[in-house]
C-alpha atoms as a PDB file:
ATOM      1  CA  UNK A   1      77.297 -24.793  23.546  1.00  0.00           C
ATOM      2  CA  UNK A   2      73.985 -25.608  23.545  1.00  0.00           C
ATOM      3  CA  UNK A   3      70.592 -26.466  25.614  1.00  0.00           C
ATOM      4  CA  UNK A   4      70.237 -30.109  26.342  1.00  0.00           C
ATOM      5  CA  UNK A   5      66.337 -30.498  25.053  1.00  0.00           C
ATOM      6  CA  UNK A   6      64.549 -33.864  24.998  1.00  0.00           C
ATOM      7  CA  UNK A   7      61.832 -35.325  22.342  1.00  0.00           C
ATOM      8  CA  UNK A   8      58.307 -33.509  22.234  1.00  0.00           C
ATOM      9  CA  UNK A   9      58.966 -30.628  24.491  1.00  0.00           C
ATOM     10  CA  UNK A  10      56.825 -27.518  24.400  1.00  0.00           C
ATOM     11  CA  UNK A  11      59.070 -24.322  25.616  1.00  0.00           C
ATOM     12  CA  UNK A  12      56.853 -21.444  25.918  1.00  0.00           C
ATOM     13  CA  UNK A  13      58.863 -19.877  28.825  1.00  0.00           C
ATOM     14  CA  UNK A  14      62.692 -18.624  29.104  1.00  0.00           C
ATOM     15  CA  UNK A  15      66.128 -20.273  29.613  1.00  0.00           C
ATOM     16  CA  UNK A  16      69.322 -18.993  30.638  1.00  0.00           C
ATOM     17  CA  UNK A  17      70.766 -17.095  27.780  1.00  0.00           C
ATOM     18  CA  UNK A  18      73.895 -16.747  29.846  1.00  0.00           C
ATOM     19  CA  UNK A  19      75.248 -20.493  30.167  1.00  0.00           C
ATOM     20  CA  UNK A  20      72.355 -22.475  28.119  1.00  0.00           C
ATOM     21  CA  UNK A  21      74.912 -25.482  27.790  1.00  0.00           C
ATOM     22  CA  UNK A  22      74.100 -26.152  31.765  1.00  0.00           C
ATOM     23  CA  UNK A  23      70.374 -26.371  31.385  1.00  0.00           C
ATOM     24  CA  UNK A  24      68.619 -29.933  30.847  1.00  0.00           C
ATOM     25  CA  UNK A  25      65.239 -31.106  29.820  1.00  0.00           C
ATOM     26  CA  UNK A  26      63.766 -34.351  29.454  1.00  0.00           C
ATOM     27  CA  UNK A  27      61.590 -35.996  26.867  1.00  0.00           C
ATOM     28  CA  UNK A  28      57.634 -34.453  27.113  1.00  0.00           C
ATOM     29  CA  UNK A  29      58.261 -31.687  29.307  1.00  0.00           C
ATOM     30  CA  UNK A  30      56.767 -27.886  29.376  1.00  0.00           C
ATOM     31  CA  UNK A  31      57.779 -24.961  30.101  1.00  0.00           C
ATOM     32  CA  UNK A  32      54.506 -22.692  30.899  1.00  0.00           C
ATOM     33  CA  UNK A  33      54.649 -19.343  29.385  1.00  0.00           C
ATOM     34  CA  UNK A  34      56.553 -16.522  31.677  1.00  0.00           C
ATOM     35  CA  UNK A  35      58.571 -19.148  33.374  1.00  0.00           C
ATOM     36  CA  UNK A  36      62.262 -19.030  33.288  1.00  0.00           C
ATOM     37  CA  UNK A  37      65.359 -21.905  33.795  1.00  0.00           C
ATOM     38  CA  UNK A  38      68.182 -19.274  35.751  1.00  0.00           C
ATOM     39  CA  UNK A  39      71.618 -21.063  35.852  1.00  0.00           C
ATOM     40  CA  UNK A  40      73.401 -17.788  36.912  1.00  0.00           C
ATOM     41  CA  UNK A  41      74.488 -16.983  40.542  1.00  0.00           C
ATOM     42  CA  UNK A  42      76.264 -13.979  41.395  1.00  0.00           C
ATOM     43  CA  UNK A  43      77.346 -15.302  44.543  1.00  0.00           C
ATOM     44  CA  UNK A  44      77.950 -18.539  43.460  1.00  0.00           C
ATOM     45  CA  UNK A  45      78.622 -18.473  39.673  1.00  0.00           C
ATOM     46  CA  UNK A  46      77.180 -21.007  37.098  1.00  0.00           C
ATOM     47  CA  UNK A  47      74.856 -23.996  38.583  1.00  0.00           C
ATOM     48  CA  UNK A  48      73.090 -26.509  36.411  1.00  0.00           C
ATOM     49  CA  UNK A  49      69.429 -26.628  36.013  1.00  0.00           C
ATOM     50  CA  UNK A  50      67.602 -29.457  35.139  1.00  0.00           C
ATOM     51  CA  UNK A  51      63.908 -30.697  34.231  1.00  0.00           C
ATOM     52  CA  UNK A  52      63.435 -34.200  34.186  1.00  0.00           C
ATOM     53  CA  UNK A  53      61.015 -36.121  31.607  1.00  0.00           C
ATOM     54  CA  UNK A  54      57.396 -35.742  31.485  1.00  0.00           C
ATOM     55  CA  UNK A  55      57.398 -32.653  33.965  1.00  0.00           C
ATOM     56  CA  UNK A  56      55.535 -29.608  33.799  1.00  0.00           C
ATOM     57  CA  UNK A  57      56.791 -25.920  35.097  1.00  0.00           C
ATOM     58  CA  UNK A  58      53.606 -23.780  35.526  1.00  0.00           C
ATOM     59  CA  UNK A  59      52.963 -20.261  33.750  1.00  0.00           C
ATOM     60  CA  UNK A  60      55.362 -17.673  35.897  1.00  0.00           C
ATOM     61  CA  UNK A  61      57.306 -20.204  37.916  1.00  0.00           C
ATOM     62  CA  UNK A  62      61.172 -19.436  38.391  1.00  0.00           C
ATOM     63  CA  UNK A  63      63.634 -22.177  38.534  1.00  0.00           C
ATOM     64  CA  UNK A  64      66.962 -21.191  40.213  1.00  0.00           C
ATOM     65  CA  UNK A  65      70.661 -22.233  39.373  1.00  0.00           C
ATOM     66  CA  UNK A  66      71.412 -25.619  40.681  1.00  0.00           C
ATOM     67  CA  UNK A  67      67.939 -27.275  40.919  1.00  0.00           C
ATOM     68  CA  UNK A  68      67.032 -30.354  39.694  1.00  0.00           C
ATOM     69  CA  UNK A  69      63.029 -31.013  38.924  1.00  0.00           C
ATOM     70  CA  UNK A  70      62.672 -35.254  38.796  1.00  0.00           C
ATOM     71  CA  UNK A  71      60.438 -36.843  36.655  1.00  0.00           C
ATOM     72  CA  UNK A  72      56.384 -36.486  36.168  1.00  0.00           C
ATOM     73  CA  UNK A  73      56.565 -33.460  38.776  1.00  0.00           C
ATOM     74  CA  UNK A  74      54.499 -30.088  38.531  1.00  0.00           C
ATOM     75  CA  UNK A  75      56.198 -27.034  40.025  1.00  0.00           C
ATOM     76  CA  UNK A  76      53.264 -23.855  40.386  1.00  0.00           C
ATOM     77  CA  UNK A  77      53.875 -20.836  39.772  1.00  0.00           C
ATOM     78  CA  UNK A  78      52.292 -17.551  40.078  1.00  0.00           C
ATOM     79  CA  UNK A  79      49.149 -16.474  37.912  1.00  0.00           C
ATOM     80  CA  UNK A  80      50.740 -12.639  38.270  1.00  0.00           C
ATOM     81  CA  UNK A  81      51.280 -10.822  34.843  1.00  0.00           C
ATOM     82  CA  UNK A  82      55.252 -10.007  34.947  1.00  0.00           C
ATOM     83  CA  UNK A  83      54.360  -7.142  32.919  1.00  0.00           C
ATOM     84  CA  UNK A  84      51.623  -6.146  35.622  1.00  0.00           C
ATOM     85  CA  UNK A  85      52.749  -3.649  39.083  1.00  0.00           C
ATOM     86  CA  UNK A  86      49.953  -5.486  41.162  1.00  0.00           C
ATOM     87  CA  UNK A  87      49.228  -9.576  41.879  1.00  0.00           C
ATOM     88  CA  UNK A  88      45.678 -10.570  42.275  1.00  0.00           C
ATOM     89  CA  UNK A  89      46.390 -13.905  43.397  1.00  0.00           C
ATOM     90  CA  UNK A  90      47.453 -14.985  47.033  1.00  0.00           C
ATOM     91  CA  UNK A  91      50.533 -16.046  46.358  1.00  0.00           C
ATOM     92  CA  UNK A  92      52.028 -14.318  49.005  1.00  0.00           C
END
């Protein structure tokens, strides 16, 4: 089972080792760096995720299980190393 990728896209971040045959995304999309596709649930067990064409997930942003991301949108994330105890942005 596999991931679902489009043409030209640039992964730099994480997907779902868990169920990677339930994650989709479209032609010219990114995935920033420290961002992850989730489609596990332990309350509600395996969702799809998907990222439509010409969208672009920011550095650190976390897409849950059963999200869909239409096309040409840009989701933010959080400029907070994950590797880092302490944010200094104001994302909170």
């Amino acid at each position: 089972m596999r991931v679902k990728i489009g043409h030209k896209v640039r992964l730099l971040g994480q997907i779902d080792s868990v169920n990677p045959h339930l994650v989709s995304v479209g032609d010219y999309a990114v995935l920033g760096a420290h961002s992850a596709l989730l489609t596990h649930c332990p309350i509600k067990g395996a969702q799809p995720v998907s990222v439509g064409a010409y969208s672009y997930i920011a550095y650190g942003a976390l897409i849950l299980p059963d999200v869909s991301v239409g096309e040409c949108c840009v989701i933010g994330g959080c400029r907070r190393d994950p590797f880092s105890a302490r944010c200094n942005c104001r994302c909170r």
